[in-house]
PDB file of N, CA and C in Angstrom:
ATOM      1  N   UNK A   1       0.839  -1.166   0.000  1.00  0.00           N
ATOM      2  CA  UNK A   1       0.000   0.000   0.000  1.00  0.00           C
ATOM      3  C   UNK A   1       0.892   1.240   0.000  1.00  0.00           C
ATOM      4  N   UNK A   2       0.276   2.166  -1.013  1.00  0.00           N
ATOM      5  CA  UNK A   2       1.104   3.478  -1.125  1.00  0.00           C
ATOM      6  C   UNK A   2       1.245   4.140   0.308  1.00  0.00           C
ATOM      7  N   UNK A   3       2.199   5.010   0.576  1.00  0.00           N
ATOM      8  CA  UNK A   3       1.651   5.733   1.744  1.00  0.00           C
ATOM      9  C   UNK A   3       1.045   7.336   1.341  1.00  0.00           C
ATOM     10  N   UNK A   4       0.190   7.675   2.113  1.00  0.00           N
ATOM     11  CA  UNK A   4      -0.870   8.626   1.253  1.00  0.00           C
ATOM     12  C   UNK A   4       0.060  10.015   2.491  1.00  0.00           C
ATOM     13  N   UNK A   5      -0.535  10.888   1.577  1.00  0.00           N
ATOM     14  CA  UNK A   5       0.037  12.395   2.380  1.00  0.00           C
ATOM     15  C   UNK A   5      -0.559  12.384   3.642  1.00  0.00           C
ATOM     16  N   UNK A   6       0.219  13.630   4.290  1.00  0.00           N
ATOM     17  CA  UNK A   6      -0.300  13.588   5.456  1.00  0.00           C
ATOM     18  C   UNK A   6      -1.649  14.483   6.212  1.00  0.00           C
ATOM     19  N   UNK A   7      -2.139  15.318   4.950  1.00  0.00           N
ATOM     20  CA  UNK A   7      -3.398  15.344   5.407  1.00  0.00           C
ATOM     21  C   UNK A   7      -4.215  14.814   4.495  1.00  0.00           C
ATOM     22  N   UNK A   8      -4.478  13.928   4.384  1.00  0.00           N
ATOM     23  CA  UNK A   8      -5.165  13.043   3.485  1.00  0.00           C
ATOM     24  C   UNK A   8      -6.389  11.994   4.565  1.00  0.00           C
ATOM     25  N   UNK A   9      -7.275  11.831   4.635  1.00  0.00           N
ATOM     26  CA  UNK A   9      -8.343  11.368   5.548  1.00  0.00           C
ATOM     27  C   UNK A   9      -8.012   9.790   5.366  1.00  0.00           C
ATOM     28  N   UNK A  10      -7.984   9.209   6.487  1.00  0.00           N
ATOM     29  CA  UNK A  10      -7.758   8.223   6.565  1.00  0.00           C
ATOM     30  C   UNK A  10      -8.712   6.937   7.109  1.00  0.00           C
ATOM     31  N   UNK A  11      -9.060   5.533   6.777  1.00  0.00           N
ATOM     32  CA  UNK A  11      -9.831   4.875   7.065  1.00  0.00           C
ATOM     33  C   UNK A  11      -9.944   3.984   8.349  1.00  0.00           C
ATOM     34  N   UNK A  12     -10.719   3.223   9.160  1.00  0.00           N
ATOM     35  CA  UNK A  12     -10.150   2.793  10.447  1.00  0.00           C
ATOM     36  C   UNK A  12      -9.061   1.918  10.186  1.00  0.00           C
ATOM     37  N   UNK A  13      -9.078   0.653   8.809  1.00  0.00           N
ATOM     38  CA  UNK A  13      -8.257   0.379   8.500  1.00  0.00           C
ATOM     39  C   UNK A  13      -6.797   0.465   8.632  1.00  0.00           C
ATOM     40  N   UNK A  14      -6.578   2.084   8.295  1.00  0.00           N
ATOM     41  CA  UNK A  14      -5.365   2.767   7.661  1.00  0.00           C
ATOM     42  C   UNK A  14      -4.707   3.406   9.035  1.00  0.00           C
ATOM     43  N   UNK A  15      -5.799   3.470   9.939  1.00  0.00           N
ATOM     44  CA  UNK A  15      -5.667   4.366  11.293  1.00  0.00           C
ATOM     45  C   UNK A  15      -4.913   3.253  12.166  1.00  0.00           C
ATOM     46  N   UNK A  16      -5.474   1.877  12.249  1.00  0.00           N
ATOM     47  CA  UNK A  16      -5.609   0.881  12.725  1.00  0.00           C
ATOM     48  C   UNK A  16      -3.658   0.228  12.367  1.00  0.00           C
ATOM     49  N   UNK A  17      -3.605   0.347  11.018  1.00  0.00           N
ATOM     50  CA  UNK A  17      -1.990  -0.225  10.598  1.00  0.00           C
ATOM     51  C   UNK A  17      -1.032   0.671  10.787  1.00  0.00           C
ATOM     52  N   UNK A  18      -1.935   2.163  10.937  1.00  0.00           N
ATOM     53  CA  UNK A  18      -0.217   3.097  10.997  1.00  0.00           C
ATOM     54  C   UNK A  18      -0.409   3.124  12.493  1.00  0.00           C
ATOM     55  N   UNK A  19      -1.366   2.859  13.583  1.00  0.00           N
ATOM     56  CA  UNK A  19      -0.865   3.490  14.994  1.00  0.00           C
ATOM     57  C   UNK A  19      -0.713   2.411  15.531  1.00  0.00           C
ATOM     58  N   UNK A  20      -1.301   0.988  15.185  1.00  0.00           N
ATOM     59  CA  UNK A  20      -1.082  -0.309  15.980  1.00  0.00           C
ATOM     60  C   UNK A  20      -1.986  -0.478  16.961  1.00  0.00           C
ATOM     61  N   UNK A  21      -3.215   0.381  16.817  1.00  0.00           N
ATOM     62  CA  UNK A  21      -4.252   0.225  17.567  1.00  0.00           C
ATOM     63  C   UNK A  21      -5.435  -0.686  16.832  1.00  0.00           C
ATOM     64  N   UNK A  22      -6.010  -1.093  17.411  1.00  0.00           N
ATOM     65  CA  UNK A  22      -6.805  -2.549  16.974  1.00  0.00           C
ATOM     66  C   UNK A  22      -8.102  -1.591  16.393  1.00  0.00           C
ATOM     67  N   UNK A  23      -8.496  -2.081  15.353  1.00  0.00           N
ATOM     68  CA  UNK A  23      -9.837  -1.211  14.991  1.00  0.00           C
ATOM     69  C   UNK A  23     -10.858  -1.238  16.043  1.00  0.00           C
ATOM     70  N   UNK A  24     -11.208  -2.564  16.849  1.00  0.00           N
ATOM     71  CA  UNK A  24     -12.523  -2.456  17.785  1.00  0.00           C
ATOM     72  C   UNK A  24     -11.959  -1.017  18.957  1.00  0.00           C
ATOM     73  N   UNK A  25     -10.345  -1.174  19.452  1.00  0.00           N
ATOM     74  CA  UNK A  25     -10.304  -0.092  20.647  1.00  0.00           C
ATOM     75  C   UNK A  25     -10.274   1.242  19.867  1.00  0.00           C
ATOM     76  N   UNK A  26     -10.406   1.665  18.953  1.00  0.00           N
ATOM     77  CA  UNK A  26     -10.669   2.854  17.745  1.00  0.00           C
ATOM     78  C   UNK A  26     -12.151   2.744  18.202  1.00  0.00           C
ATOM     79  N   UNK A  27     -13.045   1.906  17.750  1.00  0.00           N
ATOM     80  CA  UNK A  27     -14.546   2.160  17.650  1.00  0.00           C
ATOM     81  C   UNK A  27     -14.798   2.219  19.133  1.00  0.00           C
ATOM     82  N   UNK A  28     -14.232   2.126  20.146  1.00  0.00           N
ATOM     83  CA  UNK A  28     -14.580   1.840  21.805  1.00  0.00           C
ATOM     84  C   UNK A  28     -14.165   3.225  22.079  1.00  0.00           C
ATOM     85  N   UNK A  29     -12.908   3.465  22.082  1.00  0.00           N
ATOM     86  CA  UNK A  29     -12.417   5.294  22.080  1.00  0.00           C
ATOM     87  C   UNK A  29     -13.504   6.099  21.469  1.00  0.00           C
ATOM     88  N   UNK A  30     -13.954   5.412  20.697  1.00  0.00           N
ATOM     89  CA  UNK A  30     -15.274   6.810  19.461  1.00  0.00           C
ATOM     90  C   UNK A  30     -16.488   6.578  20.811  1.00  0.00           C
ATOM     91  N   UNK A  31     -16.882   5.906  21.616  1.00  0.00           N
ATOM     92  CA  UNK A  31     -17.837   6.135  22.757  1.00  0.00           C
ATOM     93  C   UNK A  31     -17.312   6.571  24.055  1.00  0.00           C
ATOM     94  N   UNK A  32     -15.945   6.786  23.925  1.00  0.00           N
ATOM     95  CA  UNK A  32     -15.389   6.982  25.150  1.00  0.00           C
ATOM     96  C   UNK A  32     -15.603   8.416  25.705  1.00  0.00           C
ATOM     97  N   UNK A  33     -14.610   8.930  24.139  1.00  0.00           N
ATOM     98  CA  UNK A  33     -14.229  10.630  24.029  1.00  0.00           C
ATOM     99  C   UNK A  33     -14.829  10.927  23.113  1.00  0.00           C
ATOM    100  N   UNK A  34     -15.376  12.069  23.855  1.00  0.00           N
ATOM    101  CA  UNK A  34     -16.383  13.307  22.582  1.00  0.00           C
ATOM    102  C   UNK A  34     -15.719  13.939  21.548  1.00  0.00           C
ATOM    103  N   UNK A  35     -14.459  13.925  21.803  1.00  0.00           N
ATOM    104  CA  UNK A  35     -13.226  14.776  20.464  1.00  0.00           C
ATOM    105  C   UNK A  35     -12.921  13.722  19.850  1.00  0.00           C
ATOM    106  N   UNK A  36     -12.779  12.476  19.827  1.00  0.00           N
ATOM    107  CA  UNK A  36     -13.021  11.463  18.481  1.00  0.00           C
ATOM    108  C   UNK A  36     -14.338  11.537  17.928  1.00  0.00           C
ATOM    109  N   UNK A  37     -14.484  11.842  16.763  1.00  0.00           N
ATOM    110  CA  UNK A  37     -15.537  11.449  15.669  1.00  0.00           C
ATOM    111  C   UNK A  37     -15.216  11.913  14.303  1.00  0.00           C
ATOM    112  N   UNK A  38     -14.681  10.863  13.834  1.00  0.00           N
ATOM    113  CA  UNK A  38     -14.382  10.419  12.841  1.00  0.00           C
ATOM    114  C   UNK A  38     -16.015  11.175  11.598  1.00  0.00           C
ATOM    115  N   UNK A  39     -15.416  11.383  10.178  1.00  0.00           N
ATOM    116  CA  UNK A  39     -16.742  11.257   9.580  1.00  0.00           C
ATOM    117  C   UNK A  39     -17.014  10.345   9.062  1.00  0.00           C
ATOM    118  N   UNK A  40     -18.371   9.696   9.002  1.00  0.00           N
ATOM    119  CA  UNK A  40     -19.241   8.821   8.165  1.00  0.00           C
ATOM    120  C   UNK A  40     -19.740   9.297   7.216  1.00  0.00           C
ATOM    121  N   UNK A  41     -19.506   8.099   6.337  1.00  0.00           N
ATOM    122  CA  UNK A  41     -20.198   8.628   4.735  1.00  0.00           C
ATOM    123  C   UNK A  41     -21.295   7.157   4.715  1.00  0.00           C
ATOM    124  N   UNK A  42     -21.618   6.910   3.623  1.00  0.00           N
ATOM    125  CA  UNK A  42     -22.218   6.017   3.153  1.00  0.00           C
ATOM    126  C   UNK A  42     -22.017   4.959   3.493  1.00  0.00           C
ATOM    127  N   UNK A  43     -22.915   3.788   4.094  1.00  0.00           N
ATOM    128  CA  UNK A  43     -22.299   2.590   4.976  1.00  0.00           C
ATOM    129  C   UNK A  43     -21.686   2.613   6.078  1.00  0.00           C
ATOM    130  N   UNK A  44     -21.754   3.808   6.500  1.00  0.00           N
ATOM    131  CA  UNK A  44     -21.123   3.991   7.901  1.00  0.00           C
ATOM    132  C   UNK A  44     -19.470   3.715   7.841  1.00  0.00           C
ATOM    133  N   UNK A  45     -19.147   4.216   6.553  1.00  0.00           N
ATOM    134  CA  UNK A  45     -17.751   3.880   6.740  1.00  0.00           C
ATOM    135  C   UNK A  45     -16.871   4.981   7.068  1.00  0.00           C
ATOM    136  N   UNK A  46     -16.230   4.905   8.559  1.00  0.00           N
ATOM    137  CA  UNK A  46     -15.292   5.778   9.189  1.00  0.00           C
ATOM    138  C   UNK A  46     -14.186   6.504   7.943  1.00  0.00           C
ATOM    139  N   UNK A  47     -14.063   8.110   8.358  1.00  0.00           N
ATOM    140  CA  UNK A  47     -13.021   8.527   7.531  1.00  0.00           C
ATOM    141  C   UNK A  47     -12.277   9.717   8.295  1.00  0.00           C
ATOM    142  N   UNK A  48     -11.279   9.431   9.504  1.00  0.00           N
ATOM    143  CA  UNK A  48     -10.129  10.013  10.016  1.00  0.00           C
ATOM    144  C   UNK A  48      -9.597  11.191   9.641  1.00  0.00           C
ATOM    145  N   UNK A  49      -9.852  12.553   9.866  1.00  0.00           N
ATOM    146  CA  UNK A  49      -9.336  13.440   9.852  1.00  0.00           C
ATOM    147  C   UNK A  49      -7.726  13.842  10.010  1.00  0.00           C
ATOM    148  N   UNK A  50      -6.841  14.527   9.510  1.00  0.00           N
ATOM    149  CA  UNK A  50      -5.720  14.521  10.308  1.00  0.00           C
ATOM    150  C   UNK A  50      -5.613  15.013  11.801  1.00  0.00           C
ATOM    151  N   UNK A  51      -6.599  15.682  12.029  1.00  0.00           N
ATOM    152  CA  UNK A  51      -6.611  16.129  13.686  1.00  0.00           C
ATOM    153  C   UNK A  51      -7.318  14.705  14.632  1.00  0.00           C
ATOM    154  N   UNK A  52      -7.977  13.797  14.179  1.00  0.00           N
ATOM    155  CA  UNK A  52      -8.399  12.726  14.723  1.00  0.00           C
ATOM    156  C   UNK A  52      -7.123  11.634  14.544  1.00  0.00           C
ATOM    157  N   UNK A  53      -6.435  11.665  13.633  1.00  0.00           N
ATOM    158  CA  UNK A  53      -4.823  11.115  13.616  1.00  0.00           C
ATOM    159  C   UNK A  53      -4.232  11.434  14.949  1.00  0.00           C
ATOM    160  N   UNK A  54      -4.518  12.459  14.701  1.00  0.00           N
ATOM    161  CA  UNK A  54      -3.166  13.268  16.167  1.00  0.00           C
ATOM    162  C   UNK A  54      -3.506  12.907  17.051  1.00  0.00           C
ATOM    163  N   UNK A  55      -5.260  12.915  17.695  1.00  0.00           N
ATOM    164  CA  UNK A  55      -5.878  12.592  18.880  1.00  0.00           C
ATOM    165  C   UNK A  55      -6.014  11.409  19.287  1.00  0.00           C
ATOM    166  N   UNK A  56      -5.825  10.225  18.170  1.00  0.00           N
ATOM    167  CA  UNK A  56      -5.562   8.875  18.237  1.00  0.00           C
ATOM    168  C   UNK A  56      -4.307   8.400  18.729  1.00  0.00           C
ATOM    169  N   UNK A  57      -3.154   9.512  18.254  1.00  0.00           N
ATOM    170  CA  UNK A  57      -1.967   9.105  18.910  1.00  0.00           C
ATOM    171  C   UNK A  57      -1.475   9.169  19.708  1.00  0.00           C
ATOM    172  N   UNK A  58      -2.123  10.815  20.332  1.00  0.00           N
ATOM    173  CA  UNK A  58      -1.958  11.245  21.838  1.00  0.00           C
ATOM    174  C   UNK A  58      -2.789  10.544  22.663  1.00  0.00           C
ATOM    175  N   UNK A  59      -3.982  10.078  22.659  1.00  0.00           N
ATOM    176  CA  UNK A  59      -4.569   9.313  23.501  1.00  0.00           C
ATOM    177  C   UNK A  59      -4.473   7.755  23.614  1.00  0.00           C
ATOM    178  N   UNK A  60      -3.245   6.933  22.884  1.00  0.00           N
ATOM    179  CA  UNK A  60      -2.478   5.906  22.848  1.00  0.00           C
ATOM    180  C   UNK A  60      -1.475   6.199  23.658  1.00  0.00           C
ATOM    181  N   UNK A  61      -0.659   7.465  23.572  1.00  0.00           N
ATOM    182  CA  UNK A  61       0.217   7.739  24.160  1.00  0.00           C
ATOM    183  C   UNK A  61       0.286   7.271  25.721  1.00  0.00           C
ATOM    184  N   UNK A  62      -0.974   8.506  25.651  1.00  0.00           N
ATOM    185  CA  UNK A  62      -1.572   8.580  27.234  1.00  0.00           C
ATOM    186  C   UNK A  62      -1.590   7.232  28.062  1.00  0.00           C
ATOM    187  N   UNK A  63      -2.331   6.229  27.347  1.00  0.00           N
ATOM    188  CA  UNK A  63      -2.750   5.339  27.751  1.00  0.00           C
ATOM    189  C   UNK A  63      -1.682   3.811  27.983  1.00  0.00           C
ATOM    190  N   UNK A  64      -0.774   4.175  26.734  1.00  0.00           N
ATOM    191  CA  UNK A  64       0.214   2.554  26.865  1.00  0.00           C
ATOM    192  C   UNK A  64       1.298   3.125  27.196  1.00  0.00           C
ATOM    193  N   UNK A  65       1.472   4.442  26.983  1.00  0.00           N
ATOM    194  CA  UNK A  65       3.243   4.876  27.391  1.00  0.00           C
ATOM    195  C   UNK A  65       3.094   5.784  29.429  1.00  0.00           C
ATOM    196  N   UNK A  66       2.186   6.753  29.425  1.00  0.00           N
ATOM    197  CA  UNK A  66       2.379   7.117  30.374  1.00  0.00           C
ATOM    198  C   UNK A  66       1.174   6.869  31.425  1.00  0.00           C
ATOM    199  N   UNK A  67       0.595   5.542  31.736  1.00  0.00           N
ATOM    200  CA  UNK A  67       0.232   5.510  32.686  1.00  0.00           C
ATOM    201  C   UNK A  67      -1.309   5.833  32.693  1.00  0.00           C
ATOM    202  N   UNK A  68      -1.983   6.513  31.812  1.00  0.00           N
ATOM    203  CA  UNK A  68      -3.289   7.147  32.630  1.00  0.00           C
ATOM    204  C   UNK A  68      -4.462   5.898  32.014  1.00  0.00           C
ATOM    205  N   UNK A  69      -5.415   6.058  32.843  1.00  0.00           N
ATOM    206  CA  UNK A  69      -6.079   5.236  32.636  1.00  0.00           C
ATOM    207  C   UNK A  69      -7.625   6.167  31.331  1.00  0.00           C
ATOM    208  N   UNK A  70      -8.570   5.169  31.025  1.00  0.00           N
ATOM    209  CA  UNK A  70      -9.258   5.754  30.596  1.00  0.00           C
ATOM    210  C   UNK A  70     -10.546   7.173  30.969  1.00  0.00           C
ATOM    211  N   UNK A  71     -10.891   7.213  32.377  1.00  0.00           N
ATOM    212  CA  UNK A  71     -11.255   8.710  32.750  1.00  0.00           C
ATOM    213  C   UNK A  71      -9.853   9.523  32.902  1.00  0.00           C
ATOM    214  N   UNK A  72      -8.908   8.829  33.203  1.00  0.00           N
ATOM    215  CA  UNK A  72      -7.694  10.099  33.045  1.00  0.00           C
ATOM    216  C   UNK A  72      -7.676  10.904  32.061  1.00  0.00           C
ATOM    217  N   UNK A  73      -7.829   9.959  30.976  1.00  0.00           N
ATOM    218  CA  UNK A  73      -7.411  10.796  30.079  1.00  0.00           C
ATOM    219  C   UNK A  73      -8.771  11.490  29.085  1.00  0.00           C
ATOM    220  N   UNK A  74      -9.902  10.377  29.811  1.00  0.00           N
ATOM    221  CA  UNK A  74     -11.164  11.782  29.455  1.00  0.00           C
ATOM    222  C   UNK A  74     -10.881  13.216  30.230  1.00  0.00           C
ATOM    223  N   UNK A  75     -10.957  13.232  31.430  1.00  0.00           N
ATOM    224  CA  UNK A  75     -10.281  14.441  32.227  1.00  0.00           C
ATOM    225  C   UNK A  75      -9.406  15.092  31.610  1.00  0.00           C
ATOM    226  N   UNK A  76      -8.496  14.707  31.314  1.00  0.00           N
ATOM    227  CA  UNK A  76      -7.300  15.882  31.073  1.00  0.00           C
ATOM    228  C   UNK A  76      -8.018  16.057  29.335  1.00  0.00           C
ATOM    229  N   UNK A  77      -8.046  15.583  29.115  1.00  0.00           N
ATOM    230  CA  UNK A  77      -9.358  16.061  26.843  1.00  0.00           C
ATOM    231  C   UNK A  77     -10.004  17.335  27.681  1.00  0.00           C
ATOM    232  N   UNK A  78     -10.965  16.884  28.879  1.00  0.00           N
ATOM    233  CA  UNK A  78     -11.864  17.831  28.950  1.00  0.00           C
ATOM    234  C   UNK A  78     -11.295  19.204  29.815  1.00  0.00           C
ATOM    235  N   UNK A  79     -10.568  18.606  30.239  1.00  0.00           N
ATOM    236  CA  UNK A  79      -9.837  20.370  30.911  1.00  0.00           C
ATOM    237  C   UNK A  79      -9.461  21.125  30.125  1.00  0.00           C
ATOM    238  N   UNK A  80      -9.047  20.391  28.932  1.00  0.00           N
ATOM    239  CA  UNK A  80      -8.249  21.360  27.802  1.00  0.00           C
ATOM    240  C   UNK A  80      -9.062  22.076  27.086  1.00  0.00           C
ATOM    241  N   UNK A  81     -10.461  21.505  27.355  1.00  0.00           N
ATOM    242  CA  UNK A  81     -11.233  21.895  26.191  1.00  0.00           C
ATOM    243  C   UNK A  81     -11.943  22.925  27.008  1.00  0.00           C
ATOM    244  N   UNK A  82     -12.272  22.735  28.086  1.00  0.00           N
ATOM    245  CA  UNK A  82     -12.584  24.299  28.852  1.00  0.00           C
ATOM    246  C   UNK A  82     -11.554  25.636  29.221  1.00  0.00           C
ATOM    247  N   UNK A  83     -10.823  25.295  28.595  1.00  0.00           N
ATOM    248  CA  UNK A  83      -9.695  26.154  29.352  1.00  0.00           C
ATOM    249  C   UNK A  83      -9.049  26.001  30.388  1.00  0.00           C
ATOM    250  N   UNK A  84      -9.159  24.701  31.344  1.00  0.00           N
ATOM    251  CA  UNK A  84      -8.665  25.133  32.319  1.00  0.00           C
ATOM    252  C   UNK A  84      -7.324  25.008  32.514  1.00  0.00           C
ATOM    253  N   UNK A  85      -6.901  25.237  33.787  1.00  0.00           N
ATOM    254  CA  UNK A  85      -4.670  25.509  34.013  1.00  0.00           C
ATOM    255  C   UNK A  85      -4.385  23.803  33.171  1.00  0.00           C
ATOM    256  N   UNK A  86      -3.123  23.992  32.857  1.00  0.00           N
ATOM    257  CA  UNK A  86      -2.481  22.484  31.934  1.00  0.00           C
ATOM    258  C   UNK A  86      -2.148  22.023  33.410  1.00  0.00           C
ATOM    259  N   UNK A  87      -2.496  20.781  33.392  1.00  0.00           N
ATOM    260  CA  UNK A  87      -1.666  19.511  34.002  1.00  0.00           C
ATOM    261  C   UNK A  87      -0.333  19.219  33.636  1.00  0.00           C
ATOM    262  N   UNK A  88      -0.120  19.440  35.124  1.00  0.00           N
ATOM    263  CA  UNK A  88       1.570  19.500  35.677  1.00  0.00           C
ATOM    264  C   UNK A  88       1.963  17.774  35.359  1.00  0.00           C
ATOM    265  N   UNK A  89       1.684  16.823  34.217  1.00  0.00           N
ATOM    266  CA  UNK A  89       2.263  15.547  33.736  1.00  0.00           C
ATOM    267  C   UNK A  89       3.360  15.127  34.569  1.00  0.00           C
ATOM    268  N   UNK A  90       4.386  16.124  34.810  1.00  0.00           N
ATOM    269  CA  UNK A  90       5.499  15.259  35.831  1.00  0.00           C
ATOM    270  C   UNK A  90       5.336  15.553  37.309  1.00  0.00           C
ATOM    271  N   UNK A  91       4.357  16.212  37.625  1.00  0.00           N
ATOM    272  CA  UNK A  91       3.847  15.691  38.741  1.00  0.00           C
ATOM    273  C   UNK A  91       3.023  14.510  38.684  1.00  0.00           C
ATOM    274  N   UNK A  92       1.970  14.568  38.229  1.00  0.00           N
ATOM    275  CA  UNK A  92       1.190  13.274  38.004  1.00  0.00           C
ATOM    276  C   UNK A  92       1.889  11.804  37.711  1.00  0.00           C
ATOM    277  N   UNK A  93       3.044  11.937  37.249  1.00  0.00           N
ATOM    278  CA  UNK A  93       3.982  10.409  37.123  1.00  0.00           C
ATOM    279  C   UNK A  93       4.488  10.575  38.349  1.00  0.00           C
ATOM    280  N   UNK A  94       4.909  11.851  39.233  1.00  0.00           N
ATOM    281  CA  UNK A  94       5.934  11.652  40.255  1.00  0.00           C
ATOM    282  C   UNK A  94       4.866  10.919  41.662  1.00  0.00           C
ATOM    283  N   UNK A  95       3.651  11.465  41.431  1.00  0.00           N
ATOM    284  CA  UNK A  95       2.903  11.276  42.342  1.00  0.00           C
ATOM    285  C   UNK A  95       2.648   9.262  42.300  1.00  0.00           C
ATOM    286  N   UNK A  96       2.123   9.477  40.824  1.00  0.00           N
ATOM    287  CA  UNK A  96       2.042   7.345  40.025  1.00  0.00           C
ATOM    288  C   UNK A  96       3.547   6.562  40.732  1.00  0.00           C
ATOM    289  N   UNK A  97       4.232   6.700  40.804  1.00  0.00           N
ATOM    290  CA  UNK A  97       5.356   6.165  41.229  1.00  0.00           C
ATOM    291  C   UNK A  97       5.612   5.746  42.531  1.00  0.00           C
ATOM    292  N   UNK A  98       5.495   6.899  42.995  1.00  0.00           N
ATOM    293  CA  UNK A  98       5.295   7.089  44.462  1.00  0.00           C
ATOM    294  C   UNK A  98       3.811   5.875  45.480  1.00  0.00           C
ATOM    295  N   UNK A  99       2.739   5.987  44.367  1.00  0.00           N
ATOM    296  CA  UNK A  99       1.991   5.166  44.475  1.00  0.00           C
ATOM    297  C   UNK A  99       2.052   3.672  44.105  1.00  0.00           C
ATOM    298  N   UNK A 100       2.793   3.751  43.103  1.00  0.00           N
ATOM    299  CA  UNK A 100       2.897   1.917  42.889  1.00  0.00           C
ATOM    300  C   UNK A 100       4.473   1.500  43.800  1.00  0.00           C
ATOM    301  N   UNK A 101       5.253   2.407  44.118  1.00  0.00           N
ATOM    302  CA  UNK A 101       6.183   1.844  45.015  1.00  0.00           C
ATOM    303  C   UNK A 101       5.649   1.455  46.285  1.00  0.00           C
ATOM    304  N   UNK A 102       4.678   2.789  47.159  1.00  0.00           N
ATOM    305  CA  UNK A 102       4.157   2.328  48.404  1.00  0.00           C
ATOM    306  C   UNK A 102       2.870   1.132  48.177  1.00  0.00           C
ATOM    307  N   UNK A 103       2.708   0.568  46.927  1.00  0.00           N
ATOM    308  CA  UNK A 103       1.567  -0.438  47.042  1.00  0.00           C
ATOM    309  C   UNK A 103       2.674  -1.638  46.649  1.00  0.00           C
ATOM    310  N   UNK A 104       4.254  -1.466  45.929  1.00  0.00           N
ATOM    311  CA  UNK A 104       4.816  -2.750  46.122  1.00  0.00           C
ATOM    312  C   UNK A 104       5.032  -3.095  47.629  1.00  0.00           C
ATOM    313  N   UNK A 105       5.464  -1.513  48.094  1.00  0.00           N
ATOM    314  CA  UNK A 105       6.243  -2.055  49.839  1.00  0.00           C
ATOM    315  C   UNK A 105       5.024  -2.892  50.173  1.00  0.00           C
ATOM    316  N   UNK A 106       4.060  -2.765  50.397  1.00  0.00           N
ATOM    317  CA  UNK A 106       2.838  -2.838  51.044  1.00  0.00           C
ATOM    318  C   UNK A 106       2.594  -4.315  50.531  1.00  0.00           C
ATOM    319  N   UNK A 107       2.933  -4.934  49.211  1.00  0.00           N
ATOM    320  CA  UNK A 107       2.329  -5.992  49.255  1.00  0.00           C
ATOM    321  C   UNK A 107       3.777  -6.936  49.468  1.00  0.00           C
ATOM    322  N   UNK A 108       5.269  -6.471  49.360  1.00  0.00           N
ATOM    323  CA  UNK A 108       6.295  -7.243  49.740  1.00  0.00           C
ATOM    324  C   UNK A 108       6.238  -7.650  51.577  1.00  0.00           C
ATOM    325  N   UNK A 109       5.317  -7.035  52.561  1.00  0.00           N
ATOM    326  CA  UNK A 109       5.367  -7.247  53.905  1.00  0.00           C
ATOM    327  C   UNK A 109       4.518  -8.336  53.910  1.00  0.00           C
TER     328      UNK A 109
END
């Protein structure tokens, strides 16, 4: 398969092989978060924006690289989207750490 430009709309398919996310957790994210929605055309077939690219990757990010779970990272979508102050991220890992160390001590006694 060619690789297509980069703002070029993309299919769950296409979304699915370039981020390594499984098409069903794509269609599960589209009920999760209100800033995924993809457009539908005819047959209901999904077509990926480049800003729904980006939001697919940052909210993979979120989720397999740093820790947050799925209201985490509805929360921090929706703070952004009201305006409110940015989340201090290296606090929030310093704090995660701190928490899974005192729940190893806790289960090594």
């Amino acid at each position: 398969m060619s690789q297509k430009a980069a703002g070029a709309y993309r299919t769950i398919g296409e979304l699915s092989q370039e981020t390594g996310v499984a098409r069903h957790i794509l269609r599960y994210w589209e009920t999760r978060f209100v800033q995924l929605r993809p457009m539908t055309r005819a047959g209901r077939r999904r077509y990926y924006r480049p800003e729904d690219v980006a939001l697919v990757r940052r909210i993979h990010g979120l989720l397999v690289h740093d820790g947050y779970t799925i209201r985490g990272v509805q929360a921090l979508l929706a703070s952004e989207a009201v305006g409110a102050p940015s989340v201090d991220v290296s606090a929030l890992r310093r704090i995660r750490d701190g928490l899974a160390q005192a729940l190893a001590a806790a289960e090594s006694r």
